[in-house]
N, C-alpha and C. Protein backbone atom coordinates (compact mmCIF):
# COMPACT_ATOMS: atom_id res chain seq x y z
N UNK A 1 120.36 257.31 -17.57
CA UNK A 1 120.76 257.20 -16.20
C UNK A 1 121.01 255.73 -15.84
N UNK A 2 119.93 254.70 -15.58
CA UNK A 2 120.26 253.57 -15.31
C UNK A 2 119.60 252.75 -16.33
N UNK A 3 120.49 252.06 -17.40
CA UNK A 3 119.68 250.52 -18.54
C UNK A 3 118.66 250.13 -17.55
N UNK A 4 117.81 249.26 -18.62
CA UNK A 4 116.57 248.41 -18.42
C UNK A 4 116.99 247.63 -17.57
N UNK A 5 118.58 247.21 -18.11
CA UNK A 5 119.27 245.71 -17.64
C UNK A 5 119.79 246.09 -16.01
N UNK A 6 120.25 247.26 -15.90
CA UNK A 6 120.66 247.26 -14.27
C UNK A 6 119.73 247.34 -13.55
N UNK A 7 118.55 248.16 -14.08
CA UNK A 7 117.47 248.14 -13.16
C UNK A 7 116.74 246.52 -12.50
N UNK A 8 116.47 246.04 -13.77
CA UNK A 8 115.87 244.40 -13.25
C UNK A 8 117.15 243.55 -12.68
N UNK A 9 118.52 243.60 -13.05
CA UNK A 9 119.41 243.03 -12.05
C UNK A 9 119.26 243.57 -10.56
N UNK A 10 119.01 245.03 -10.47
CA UNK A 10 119.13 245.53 -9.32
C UNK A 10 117.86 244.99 -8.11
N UNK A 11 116.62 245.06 -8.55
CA UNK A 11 115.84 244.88 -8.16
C UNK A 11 114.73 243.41 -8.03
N UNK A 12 115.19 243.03 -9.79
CA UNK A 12 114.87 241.67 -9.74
C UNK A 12 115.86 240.34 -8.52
N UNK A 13 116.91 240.58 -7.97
CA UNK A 13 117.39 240.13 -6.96
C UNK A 13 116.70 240.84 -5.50
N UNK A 14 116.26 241.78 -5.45
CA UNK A 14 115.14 241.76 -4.14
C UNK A 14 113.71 241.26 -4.29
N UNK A 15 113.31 241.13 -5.61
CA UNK A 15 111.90 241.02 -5.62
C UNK A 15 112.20 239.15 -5.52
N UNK A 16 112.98 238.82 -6.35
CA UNK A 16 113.18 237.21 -5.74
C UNK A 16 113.65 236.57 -4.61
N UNK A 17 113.74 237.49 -3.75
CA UNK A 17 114.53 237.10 -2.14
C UNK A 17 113.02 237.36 -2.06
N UNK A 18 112.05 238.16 -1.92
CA UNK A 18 110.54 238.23 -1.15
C UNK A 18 110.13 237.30 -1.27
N UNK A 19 110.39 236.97 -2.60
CA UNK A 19 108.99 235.62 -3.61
C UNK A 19 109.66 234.48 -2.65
N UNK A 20 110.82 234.06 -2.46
CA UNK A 20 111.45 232.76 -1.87
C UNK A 20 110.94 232.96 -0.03
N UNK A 21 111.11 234.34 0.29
CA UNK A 21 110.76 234.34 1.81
C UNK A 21 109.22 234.02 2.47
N UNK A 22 108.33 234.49 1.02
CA UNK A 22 107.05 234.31 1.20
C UNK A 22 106.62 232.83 0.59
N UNK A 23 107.22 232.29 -0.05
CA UNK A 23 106.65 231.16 -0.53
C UNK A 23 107.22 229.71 0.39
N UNK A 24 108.10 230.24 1.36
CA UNK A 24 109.16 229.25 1.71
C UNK A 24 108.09 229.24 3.76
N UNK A 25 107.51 230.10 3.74
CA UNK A 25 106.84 230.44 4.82
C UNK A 25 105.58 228.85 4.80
N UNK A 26 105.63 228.47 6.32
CA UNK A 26 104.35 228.12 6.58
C UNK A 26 104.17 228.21 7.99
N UNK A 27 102.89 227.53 8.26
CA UNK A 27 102.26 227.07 9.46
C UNK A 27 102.69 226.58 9.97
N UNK A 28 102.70 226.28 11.69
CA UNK A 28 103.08 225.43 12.41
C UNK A 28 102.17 224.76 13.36
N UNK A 29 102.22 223.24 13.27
CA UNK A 29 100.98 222.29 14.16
C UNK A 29 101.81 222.34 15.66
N UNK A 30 100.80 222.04 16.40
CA UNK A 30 101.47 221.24 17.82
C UNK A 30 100.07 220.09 17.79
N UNK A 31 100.27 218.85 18.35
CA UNK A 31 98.89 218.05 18.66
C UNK A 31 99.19 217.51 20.09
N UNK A 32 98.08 217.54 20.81
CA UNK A 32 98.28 216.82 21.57
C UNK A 32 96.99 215.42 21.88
N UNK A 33 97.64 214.54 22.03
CA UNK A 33 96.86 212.99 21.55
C UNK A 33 96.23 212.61 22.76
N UNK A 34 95.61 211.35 23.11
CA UNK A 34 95.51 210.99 24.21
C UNK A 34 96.45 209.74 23.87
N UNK A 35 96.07 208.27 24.69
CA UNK A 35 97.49 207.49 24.10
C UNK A 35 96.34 206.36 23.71
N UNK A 36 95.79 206.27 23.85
CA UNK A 36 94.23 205.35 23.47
C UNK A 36 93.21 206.20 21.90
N UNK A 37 93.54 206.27 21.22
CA UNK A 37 92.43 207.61 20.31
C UNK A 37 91.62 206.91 19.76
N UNK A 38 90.56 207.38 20.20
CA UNK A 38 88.95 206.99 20.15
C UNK A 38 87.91 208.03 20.30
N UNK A 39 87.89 208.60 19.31
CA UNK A 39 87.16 209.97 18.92
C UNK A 39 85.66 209.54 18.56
N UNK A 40 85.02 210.71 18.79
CA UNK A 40 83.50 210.54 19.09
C UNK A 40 82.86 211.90 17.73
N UNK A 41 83.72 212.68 17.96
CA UNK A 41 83.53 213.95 17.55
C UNK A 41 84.25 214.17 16.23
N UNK A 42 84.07 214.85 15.40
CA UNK A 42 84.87 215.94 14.35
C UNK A 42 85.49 217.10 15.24
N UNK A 43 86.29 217.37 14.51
CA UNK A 43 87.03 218.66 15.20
C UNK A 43 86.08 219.65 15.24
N UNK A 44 86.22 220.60 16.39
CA UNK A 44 85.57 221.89 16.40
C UNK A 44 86.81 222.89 16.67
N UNK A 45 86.64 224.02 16.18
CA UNK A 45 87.90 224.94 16.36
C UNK A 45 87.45 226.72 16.73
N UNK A 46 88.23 227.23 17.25
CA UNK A 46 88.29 228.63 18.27
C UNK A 46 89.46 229.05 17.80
N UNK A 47 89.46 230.06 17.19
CA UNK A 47 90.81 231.57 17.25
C UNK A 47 90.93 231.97 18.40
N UNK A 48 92.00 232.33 19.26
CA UNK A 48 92.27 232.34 20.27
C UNK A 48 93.12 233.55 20.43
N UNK A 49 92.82 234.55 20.59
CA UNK A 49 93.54 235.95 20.22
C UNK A 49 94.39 236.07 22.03
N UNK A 50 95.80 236.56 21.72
CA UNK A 50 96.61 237.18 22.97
C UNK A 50 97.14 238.52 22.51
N UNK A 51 96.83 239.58 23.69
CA UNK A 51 97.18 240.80 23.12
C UNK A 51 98.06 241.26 24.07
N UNK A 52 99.11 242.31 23.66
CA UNK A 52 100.27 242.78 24.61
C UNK A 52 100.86 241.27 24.97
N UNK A 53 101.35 240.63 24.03
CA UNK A 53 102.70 239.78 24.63
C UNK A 53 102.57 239.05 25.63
N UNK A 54 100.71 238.52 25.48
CA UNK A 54 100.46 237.35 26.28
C UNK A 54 99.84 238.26 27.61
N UNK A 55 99.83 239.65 27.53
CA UNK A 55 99.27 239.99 29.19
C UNK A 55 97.57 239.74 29.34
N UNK A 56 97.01 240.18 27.96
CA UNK A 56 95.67 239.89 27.56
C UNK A 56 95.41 238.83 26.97
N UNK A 57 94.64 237.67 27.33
CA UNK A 57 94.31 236.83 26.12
C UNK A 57 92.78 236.67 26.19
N UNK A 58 92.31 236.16 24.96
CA UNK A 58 90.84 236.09 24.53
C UNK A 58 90.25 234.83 24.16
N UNK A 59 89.84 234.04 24.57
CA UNK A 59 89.34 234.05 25.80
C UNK A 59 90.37 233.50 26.74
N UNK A 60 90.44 233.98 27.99
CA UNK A 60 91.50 233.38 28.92
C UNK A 60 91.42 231.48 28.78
N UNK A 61 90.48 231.53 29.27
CA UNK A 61 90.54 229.84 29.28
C UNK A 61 89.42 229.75 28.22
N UNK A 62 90.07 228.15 27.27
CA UNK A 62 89.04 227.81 26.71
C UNK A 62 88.22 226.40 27.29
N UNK A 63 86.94 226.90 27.09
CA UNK A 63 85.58 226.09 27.49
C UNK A 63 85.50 224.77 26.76
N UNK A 64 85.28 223.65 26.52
CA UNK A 64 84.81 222.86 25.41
C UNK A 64 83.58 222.57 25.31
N UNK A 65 82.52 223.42 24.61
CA UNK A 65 81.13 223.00 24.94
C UNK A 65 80.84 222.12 24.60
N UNK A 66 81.68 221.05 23.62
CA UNK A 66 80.72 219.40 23.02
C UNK A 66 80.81 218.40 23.80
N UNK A 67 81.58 218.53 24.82
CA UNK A 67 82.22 217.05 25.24
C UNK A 67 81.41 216.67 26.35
N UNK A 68 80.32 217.16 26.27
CA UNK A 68 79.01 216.62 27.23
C UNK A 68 78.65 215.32 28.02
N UNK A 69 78.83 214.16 26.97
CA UNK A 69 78.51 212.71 27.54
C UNK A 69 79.99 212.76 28.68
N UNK A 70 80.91 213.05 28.62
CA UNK A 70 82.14 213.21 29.60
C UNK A 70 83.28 213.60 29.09
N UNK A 71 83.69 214.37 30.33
CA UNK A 71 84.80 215.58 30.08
C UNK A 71 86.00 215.08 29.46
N UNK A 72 86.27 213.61 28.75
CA UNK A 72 87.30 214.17 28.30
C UNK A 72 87.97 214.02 26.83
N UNK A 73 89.14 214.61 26.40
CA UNK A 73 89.18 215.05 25.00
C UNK A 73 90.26 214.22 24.52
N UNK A 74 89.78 213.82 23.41
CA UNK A 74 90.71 212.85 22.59
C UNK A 74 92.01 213.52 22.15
N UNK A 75 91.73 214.34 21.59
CA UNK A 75 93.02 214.95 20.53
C UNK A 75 92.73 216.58 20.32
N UNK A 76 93.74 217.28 20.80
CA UNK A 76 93.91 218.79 21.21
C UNK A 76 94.71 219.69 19.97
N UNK A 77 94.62 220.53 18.63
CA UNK A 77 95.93 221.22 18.03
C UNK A 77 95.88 222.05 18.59
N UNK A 78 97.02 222.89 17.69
CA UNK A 78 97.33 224.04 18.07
C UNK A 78 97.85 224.73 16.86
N UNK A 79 97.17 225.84 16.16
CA UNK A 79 97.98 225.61 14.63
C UNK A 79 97.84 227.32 14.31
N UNK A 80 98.70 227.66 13.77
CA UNK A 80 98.81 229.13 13.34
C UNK A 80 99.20 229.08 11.48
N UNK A 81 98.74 229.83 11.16
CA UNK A 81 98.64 230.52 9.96
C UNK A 81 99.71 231.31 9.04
N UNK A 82 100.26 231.75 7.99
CA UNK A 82 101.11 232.80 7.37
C UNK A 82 100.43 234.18 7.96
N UNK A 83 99.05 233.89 7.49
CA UNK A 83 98.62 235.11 7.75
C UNK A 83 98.70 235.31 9.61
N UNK A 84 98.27 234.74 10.32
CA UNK A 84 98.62 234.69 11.76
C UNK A 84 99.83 235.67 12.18
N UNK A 85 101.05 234.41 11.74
CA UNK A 85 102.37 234.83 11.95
C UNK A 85 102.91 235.92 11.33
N UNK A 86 102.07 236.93 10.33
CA UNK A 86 102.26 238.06 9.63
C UNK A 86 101.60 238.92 10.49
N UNK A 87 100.96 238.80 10.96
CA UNK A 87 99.65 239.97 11.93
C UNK A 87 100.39 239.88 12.97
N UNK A 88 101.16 238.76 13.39
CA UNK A 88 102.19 238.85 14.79
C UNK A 88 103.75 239.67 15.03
N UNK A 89 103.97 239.30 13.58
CA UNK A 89 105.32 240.55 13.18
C UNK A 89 104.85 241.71 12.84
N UNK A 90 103.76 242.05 11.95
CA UNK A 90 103.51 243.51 11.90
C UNK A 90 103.13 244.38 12.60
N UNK A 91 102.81 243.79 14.46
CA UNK A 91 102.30 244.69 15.07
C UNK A 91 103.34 244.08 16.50
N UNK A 92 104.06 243.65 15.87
CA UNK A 92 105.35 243.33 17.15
C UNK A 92 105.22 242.65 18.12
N UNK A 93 104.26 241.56 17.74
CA UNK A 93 104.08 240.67 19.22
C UNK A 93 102.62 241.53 19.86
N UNK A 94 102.09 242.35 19.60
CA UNK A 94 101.02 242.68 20.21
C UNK A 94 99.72 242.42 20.20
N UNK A 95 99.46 241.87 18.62
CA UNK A 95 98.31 240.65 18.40
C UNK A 95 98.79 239.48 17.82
N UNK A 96 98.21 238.76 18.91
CA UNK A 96 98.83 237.21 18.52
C UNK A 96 97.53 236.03 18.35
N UNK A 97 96.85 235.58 16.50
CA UNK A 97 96.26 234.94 17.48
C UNK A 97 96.90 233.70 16.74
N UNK A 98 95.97 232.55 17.95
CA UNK A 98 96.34 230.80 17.26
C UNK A 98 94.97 230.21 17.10
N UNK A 99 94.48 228.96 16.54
CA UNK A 99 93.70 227.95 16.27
C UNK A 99 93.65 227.24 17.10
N UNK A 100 92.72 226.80 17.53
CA UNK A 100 93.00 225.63 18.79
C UNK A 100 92.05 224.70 18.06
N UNK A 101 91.97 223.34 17.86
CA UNK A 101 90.84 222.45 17.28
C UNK A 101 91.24 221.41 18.31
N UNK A 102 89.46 220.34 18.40
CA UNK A 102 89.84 219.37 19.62
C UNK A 102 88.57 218.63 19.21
N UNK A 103 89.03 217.33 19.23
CA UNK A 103 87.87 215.81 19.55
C UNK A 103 87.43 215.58 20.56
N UNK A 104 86.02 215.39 20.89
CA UNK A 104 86.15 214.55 22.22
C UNK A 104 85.93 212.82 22.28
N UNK A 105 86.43 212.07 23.47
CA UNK A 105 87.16 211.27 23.51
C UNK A 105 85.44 210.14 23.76
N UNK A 106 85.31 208.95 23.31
CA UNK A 106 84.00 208.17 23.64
C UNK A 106 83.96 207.51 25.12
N UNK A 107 82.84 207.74 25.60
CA UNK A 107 82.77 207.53 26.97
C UNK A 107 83.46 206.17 27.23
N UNK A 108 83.75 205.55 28.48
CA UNK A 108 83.84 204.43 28.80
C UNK A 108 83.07 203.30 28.58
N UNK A 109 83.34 202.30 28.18
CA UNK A 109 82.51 201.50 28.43
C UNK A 109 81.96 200.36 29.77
N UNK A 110 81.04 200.36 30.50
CA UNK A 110 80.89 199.67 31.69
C UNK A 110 80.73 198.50 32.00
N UNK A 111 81.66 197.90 32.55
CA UNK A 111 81.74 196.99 32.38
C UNK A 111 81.15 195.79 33.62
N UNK A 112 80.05 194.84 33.46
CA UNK A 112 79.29 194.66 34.74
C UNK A 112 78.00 195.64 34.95
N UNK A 113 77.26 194.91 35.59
CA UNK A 113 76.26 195.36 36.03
C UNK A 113 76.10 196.22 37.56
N UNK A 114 75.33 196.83 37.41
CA UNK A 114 74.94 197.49 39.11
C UNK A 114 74.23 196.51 40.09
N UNK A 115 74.59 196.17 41.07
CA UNK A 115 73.95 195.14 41.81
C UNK A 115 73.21 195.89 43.16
């Protein structure tokens, strides 16, 4: 019915379009900096799940519990996965999640005394 040889022409040209679509795949960063970077912290990071096309997300807002000595944050990502962006096409936009990682920023320094 069909040679050895048509079969792997036939198919070995789809199985090498997968191998190139899957290997050619990555991640994508966003960062956001402050314009001074002076980090105090290592990154800490949260999966951040949105369900139904952004109507649900998990957790709505994120908290930063380290940045204690003062609120604010050096350097913010934003980074998704193969596997991410595969769980986002296979269920059509209905689970979406991302990475969020963040520094926090070293307090001020004071300058002068209290009189």
């Amino acid at each position: 019915m069909y040679s050895k040889a048509s079969l792997i022409a036939r198919y070995g040209k789809q199985t090498l379009f997968i191998v190139i679509v899957v290997l050619t795949q990555s991640c994508y960063h966003y960062r956001v900096l402050n314009t001074k970077s002076d980090p105090t912290t290592e990154y800490e990071k949260k999966v951040m799940w949105s369900y139904c096309w952004g109507l649900i997300n998990n957790p709505q807002n994120l908290v930063v519990p380290n940045c204690t000595e003062n609120n604010a944050l050096d350097e913010v990502q934003f980074n998704t996965k193969f596997t991410y962006s595969l769980l986002t096409i296979v269920t059509l936009g209905i689970v979406s999640p991302v990475e969020v990682k963040w520094k926090c920023h070293k307090p001020p320094q004071r300058v002068g005394g209290m009189q």
